[in-house]
Protein backbone atom coordinates (compact mmCIF):
# COMPACT_ATOMS: atom_id res chain seq x y z
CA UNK A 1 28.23 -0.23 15.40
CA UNK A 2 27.55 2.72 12.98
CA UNK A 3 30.19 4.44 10.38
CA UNK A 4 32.36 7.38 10.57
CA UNK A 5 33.33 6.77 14.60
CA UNK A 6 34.83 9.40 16.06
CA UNK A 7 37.27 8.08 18.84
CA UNK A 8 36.86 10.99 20.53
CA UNK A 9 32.56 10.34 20.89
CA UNK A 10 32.59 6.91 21.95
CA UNK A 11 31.12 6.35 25.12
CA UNK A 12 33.07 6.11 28.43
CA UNK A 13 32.81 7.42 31.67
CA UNK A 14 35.16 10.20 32.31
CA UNK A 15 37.24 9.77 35.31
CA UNK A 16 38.81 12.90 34.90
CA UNK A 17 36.05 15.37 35.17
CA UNK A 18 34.62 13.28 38.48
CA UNK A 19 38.32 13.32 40.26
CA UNK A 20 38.77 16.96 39.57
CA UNK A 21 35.29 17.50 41.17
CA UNK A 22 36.12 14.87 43.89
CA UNK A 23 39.82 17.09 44.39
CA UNK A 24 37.40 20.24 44.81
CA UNK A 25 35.20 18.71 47.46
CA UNK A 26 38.45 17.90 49.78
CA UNK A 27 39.61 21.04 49.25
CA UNK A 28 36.55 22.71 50.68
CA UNK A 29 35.71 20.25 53.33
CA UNK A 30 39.45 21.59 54.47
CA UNK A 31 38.62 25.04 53.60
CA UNK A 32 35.80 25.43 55.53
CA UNK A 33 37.18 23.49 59.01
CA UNK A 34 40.19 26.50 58.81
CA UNK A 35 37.36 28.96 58.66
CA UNK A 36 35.94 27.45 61.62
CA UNK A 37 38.97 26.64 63.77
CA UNK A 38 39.28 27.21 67.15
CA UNK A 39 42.75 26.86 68.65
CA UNK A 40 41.90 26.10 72.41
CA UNK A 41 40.09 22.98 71.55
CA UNK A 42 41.69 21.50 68.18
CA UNK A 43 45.25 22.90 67.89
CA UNK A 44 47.34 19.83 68.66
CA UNK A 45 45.03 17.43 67.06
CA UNK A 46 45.21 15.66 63.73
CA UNK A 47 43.46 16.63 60.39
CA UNK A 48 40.63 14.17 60.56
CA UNK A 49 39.58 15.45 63.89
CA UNK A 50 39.93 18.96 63.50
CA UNK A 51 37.68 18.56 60.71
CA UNK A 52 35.53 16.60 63.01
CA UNK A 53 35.47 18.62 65.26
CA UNK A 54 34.06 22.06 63.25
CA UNK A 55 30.65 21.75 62.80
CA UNK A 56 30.09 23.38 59.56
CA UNK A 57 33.58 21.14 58.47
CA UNK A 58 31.86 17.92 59.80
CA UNK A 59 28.71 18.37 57.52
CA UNK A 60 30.36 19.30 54.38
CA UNK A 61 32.37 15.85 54.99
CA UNK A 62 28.75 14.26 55.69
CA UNK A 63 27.73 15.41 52.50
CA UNK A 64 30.93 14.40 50.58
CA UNK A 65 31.08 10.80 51.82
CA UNK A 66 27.05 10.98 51.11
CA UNK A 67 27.86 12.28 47.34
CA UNK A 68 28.74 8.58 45.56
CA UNK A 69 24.86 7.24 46.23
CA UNK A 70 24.18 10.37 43.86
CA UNK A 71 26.45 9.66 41.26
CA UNK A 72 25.80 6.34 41.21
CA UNK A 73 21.76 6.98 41.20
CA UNK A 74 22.30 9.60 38.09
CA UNK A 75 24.86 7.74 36.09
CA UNK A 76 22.74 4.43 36.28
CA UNK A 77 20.03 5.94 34.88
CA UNK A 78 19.53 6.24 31.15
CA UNK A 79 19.46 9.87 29.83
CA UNK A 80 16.86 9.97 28.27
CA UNK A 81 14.57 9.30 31.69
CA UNK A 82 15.67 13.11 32.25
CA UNK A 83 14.59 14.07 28.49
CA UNK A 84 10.83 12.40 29.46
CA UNK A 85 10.76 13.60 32.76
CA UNK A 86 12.03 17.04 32.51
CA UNK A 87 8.50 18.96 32.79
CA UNK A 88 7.50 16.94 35.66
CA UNK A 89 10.57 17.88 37.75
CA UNK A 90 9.98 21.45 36.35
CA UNK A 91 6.49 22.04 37.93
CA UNK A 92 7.61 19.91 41.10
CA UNK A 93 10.64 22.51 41.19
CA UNK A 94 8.20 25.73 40.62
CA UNK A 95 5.54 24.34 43.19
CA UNK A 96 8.22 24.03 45.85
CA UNK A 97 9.75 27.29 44.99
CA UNK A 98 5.82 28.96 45.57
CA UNK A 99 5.46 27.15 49.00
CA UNK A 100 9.42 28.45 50.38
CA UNK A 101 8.40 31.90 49.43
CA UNK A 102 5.11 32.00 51.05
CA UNK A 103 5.86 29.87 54.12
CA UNK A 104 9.38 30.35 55.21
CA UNK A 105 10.87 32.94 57.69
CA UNK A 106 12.67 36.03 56.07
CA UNK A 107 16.86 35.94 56.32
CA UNK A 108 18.57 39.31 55.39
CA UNK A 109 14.61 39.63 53.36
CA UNK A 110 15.37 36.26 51.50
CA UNK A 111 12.56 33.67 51.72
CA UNK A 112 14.68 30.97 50.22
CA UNK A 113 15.14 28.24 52.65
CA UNK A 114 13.21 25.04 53.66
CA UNK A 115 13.53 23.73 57.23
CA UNK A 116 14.51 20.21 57.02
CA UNK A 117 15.57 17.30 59.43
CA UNK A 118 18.53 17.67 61.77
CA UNK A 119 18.12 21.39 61.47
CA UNK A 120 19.27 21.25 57.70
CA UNK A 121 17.95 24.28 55.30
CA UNK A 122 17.15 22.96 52.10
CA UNK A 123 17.37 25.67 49.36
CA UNK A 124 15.33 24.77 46.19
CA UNK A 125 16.29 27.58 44.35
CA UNK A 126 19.80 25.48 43.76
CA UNK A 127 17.82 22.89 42.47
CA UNK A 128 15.51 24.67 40.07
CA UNK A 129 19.05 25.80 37.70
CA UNK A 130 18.99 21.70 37.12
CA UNK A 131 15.25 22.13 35.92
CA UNK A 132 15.38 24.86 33.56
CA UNK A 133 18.86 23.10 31.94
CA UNK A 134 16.92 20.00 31.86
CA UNK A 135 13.37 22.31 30.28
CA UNK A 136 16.05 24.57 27.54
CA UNK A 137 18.00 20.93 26.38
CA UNK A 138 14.67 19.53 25.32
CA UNK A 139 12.90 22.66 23.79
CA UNK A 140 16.00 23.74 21.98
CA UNK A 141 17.00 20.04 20.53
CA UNK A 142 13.60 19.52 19.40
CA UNK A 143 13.45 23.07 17.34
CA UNK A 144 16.27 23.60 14.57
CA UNK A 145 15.82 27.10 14.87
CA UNK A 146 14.90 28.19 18.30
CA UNK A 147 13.17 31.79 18.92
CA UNK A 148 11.85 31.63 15.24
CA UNK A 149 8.07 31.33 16.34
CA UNK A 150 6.16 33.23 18.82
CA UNK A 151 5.23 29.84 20.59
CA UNK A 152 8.88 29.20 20.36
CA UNK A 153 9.69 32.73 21.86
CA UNK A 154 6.65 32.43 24.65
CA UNK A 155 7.79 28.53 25.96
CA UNK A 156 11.58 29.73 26.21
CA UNK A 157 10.51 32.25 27.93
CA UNK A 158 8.45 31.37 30.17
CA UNK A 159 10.62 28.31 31.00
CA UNK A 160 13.24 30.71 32.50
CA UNK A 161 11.23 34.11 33.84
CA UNK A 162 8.63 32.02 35.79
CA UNK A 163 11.21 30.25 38.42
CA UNK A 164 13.41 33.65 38.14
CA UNK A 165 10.56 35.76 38.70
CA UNK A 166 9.55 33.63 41.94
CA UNK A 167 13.35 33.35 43.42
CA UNK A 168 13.39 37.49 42.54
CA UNK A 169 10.42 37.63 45.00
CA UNK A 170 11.69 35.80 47.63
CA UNK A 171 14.97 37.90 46.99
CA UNK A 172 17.31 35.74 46.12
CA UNK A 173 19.04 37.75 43.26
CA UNK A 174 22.02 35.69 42.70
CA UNK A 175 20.21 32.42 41.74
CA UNK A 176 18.30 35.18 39.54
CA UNK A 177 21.62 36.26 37.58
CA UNK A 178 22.96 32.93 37.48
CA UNK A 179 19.57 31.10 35.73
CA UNK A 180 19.47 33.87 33.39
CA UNK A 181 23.41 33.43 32.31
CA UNK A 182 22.86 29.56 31.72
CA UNK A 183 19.59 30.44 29.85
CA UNK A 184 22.07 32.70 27.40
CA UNK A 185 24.69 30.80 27.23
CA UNK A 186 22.52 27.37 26.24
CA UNK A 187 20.59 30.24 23.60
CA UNK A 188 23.84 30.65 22.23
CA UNK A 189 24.90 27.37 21.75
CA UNK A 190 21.55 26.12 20.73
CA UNK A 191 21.93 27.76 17.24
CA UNK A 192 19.73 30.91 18.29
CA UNK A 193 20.37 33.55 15.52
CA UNK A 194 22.70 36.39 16.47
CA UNK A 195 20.04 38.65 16.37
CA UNK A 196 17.99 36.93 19.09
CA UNK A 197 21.54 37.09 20.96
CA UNK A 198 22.06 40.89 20.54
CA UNK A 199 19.08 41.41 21.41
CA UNK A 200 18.86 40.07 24.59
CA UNK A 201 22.48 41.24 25.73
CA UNK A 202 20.73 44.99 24.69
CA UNK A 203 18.15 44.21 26.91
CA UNK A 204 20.29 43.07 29.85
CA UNK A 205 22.92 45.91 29.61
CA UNK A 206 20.27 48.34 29.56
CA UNK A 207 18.71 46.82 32.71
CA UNK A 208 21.91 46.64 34.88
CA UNK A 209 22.37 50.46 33.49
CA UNK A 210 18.65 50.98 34.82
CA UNK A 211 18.92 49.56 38.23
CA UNK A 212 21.95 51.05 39.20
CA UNK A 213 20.83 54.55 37.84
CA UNK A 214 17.49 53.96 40.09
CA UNK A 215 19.71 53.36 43.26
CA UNK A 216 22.45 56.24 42.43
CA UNK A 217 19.89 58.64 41.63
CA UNK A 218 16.52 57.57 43.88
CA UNK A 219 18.67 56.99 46.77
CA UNK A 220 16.96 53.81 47.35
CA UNK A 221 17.32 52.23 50.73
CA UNK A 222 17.11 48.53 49.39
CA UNK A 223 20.12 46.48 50.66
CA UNK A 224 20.69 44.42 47.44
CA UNK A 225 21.24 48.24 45.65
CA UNK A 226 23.37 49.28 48.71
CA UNK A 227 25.66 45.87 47.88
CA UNK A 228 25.90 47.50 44.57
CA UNK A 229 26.98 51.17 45.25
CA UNK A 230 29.46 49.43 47.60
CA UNK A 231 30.59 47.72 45.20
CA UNK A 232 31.27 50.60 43.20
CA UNK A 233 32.53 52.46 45.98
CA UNK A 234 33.45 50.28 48.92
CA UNK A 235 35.44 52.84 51.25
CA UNK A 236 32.16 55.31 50.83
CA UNK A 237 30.10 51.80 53.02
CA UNK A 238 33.34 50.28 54.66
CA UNK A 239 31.18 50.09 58.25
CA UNK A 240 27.87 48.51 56.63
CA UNK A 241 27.65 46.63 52.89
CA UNK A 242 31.25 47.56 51.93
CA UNK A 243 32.93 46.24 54.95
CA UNK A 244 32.80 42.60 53.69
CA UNK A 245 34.47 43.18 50.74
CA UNK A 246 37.37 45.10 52.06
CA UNK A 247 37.89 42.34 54.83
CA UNK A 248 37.96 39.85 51.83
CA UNK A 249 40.69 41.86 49.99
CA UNK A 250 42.53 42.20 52.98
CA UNK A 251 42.68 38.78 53.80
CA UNK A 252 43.26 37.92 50.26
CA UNK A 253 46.11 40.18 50.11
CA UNK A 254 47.65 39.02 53.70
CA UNK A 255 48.28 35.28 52.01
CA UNK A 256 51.00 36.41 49.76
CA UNK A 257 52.78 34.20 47.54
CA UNK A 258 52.27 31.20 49.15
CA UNK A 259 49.97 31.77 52.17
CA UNK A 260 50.19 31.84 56.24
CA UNK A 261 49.23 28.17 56.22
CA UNK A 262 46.72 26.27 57.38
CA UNK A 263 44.73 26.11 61.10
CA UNK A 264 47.21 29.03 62.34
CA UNK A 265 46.23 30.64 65.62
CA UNK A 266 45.77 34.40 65.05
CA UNK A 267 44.87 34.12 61.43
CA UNK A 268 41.94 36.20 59.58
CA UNK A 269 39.92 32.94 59.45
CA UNK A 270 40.61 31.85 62.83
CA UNK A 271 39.23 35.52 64.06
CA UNK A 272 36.40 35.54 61.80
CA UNK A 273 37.77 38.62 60.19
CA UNK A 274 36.24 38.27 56.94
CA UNK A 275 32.11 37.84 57.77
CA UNK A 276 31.01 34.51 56.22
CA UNK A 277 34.26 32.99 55.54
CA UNK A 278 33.27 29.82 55.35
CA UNK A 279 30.18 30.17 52.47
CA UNK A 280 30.18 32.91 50.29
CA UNK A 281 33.52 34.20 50.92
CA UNK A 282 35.51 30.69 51.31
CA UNK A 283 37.65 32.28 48.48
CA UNK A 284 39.10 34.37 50.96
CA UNK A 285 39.66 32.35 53.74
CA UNK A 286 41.93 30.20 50.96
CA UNK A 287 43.64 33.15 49.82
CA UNK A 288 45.15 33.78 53.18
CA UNK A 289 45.91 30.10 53.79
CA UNK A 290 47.45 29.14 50.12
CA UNK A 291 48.38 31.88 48.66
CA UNK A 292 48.66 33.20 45.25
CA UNK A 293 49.92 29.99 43.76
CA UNK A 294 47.01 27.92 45.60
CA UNK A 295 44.43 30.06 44.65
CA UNK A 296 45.78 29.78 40.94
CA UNK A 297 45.89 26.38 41.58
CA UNK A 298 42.41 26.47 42.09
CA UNK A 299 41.32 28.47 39.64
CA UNK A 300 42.77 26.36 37.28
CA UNK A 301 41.30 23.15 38.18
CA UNK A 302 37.79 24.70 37.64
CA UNK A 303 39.25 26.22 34.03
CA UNK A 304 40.16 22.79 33.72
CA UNK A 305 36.50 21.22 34.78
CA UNK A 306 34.94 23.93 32.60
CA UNK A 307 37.10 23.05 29.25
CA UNK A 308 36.61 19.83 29.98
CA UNK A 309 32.96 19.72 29.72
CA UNK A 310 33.15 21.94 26.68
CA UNK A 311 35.68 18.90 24.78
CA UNK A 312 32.65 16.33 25.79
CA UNK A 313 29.89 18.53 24.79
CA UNK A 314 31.90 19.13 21.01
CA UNK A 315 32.25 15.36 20.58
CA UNK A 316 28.40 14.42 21.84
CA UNK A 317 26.30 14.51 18.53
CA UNK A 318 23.11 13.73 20.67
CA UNK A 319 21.48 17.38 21.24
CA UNK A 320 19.67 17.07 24.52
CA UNK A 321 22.71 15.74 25.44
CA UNK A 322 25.00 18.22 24.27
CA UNK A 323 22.99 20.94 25.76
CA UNK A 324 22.47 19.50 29.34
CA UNK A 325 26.47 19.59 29.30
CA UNK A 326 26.87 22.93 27.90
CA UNK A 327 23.79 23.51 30.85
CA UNK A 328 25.93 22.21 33.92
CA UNK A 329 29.11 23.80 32.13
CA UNK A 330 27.51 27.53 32.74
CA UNK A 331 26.39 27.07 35.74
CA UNK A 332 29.82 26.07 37.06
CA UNK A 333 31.71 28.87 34.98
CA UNK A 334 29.31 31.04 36.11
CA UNK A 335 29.28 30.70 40.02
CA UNK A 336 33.07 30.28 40.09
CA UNK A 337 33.14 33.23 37.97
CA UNK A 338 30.98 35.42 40.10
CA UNK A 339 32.52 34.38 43.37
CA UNK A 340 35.78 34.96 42.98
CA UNK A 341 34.73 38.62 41.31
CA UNK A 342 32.92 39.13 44.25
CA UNK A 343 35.69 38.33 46.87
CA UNK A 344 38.18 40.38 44.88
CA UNK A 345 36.53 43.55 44.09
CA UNK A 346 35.20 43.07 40.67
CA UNK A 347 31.84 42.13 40.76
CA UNK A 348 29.06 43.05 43.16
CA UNK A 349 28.48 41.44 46.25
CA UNK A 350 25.51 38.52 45.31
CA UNK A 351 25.42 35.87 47.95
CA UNK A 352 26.55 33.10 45.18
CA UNK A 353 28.56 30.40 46.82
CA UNK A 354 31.32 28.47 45.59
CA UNK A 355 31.00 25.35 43.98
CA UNK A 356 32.34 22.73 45.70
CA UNK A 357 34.02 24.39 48.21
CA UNK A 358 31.51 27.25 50.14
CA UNK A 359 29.66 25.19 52.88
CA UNK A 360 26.31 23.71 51.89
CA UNK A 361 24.41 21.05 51.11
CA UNK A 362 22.39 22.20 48.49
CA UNK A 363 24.60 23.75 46.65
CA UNK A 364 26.93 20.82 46.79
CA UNK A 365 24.07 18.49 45.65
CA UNK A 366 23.11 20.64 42.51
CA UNK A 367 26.51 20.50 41.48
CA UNK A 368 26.91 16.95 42.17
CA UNK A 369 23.90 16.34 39.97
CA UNK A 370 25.24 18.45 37.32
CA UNK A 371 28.47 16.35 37.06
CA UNK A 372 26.72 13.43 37.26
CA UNK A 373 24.49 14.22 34.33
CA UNK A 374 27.72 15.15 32.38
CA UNK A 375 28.87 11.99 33.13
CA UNK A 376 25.90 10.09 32.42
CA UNK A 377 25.67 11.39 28.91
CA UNK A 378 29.40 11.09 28.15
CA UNK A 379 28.71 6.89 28.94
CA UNK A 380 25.83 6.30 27.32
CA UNK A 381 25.95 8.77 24.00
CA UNK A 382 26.03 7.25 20.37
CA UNK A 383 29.44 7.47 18.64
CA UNK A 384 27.94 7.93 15.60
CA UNK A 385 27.24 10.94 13.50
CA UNK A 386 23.52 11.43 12.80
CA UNK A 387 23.63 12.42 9.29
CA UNK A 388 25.78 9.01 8.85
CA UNK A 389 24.48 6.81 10.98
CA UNK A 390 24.42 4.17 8.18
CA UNK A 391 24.41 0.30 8.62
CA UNK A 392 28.60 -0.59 8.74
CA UNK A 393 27.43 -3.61 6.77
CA UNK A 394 25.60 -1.69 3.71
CA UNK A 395 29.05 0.66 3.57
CA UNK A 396 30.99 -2.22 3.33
CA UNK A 397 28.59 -3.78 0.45
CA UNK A 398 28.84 -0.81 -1.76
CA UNK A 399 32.95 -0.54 -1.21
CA UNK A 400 33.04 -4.04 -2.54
CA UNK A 401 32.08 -3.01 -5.66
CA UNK A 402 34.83 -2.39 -7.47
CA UNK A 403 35.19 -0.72 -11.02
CA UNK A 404 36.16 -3.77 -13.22
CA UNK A 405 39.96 -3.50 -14.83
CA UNK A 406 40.79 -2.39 -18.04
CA UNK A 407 41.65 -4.85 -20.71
CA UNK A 408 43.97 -3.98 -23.35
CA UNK A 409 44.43 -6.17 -26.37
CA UNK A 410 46.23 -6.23 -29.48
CA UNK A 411 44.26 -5.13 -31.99
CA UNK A 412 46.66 -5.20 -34.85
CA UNK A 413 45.30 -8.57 -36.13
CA UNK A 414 42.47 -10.24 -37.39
CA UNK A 415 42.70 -12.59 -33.51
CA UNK A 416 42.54 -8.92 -31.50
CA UNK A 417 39.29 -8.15 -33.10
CA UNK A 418 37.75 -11.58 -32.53
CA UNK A 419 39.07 -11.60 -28.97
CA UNK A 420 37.78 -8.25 -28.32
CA UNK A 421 33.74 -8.98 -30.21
CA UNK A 422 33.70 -11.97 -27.97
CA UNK A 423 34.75 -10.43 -24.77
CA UNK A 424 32.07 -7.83 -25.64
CA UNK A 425 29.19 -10.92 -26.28
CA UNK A 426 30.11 -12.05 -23.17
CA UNK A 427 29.70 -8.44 -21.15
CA UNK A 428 26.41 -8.07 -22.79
CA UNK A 429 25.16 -11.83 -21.90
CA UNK A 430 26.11 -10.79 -18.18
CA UNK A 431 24.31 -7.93 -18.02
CA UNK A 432 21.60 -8.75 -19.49
């Protein structure tokens, strides 16, 4: 046990943060059976088997009853395996990303997806945000002042272009935009100086400005830069790349205060109104089912997830650790963020799903793994500030040793003096 404990930084596994993201996995496994509901076949039947019954709903559940083993496997291991092990995932991560992009079969020109068993996709692109949180946590908690080196500068940045620059070539922007907004925000908590940070939010502004510019003014045919003037203009595209996003407002706005319910015959869901209801635009199928005050509701458990992981990352003096948290913090704010922009009108259209609740194993495994990690470092940190991490028995040594009291004596007689020359022999003799 070291000194100056911090109640707050002792080691414990936080319930809280893994029943909130337990909460959000039953929401979506619901979620996405009402996107998927068909009334002839599953209208008088219970819960549990209309779930079972969708086949997009019966997977998610798969996956959610399947997500324990995870935890378990990530929580039991010590954190530090990750810190070791980090570059070796990495490469494993950038190799795999190479062989989807050369091998796999274009969807909507995205070269993302792995065929796997049972006629799963796996999408490593999902997997490679874990990577490059695992790659920044190391270089920035072994550097007190990141970016101020050019090796510093060329291993940060090469840790986060390379696997953007291959998911950007199999055109998968929105993994793209996401791994560069963890990247900033871990810069920014690493103790990067501000003028690295201004810097790079220049840079950034100046390349949205560019690439929106290029498809206003070139006229470009590409369909993510259509997404984008659509966004800007949806009514000008409402029969091709706007159309999705007015459905989504429309079925957003159709819920109301409190929502038309769940599984209801005739609903936006139940038609397939809103294209992809059940992934990327899950947000909208809940908005017409719960309402204004359930989507709040929702929103707010992720605020909470989010500021919860931002309390454990303040009290975890370990800096890997700290970082992977504030890592698997962004990427959470982030996607939710995006999403729900998305669905409502205020952010492009990107193809980012939401976590926890769009359909999708991948997804829901990165995620999973990101919690777990958070949890993982929140049991097995130190408790004990570094710059006092100070044997409890050596602090309790030097508090022992007390200032000796004064002694007053009378010194109005010939006895005071003697008492006080022999008192003086004696403090000599004993120090001597």
């Amino acid at each position: 046990m070291s000194l100056f404990e911090d109640k707050r930084s002792r080691p414990h596994f936080d319930f809280l943060l893994l029943l909130s993201m337990y909460a959000m996995m039953i929401i979506g496994v619901i979620a996405i059976s009402v996107a998927n509901f068909v009334p002839s076949e599953t209208q008088d039947l219970p819960l549990l088997n209309k779930i079972l019954a969708s086949n997009t709903g019966s997977w998610q559940a798969i996956f959610v009853v399947a997500s324990p083993a995870a935890v378990w496997f990530i929580v039991s291991v010590p954190y530090e395996h990750f810190k070791t092990f980090a570059p070796l995932y990495y490469v494993a991560i950038i190799a795999f990303l190479f062989i989807v992009m050369v091998t796999s079969s274009a969807i909507r020109d995205v070269r993302a997806w792995f065929q796997g068993p049972l006629g799963r996709m796996l999408q490593p692109a999902e997997f490679s945000k874990l990577t490059v949180i695992l790659m920044l946590a190391k270089e920035l908690s072994l550097n007190e002042k990141p970016l101020s080196s050019m090796r510093s500068v060329l291993r940060i940045g090469t840790f986060v272009l390379l696997p953007s620059f291959i998911t950007y070539s199999s055109g998968e922007t929105g993994s793209v935009i996401i791994l560069m907004g963890i990247a900033f925000l871990m810069l920014y908590f690493g103790g990067v100086d501000w003028k690295w940070i201004l810097v790079i939010t220049v840079v950034a502004v100046l390349g949205i400005t560019a690439l929106i510019a290029y498809g206003v003014l070139g006229d470009s045919d590409s369909y993510m830069l259509r997404r984008i003037l659509a966004f800007i203009a949806p009514e000008a595209y409402a029969r091709t790349t706007g159309l999705q996003l007015l459905r989504s407002q429309e079925a957003i706005g159709s819920g109301g205060l409190t929502g038309v319910g769940l599984f209801v015959p005739g609903s936006m869901s139940q038609l397939d109104f809103v294209p992809e209801d059940w992934t990327d635009f899950v947000f909208a199928t809940i908005g017409e089912a719960v309402g204004f005050v359930g989507t709040v509701s929702i929103v707010l458990l992720f605020l909470f997830m989010v500021l919860r992981m931002l309390y454990l990352s303040r009290f975890t003096y370990d800096s890997f650790g700290r970082l992977v948290i504030i890592g698997v913090m962004s990427m959470l704010f982030l996607h939710v963020f995006q999403n729900i922009a998305m669905t409502i009108g205020l952010m492009p259209i990107t193809g980012i799903p939401l976590p926890f609740l769009s359909y999708g194993g991948s997804n829901l495994l990165t995620n999973v793994i990101g919690i777990s990690l958070v949890l993982n470092i929140t049991k097995n940190r130190t408790a004990a500030l570094p710059n006092y991490n100070i044997p409890a028995g050596h602090a309790l040594r030097r508090r022992r040793r007390r200032k000796a009291a004064p002694v007053y004596v009378n010194l109005t007689g010939e006895k005071g003096l003697s008492r006080l020359r022999i008192r003086r022999k004696s403090r000599e003799k004993a120090q001597a």
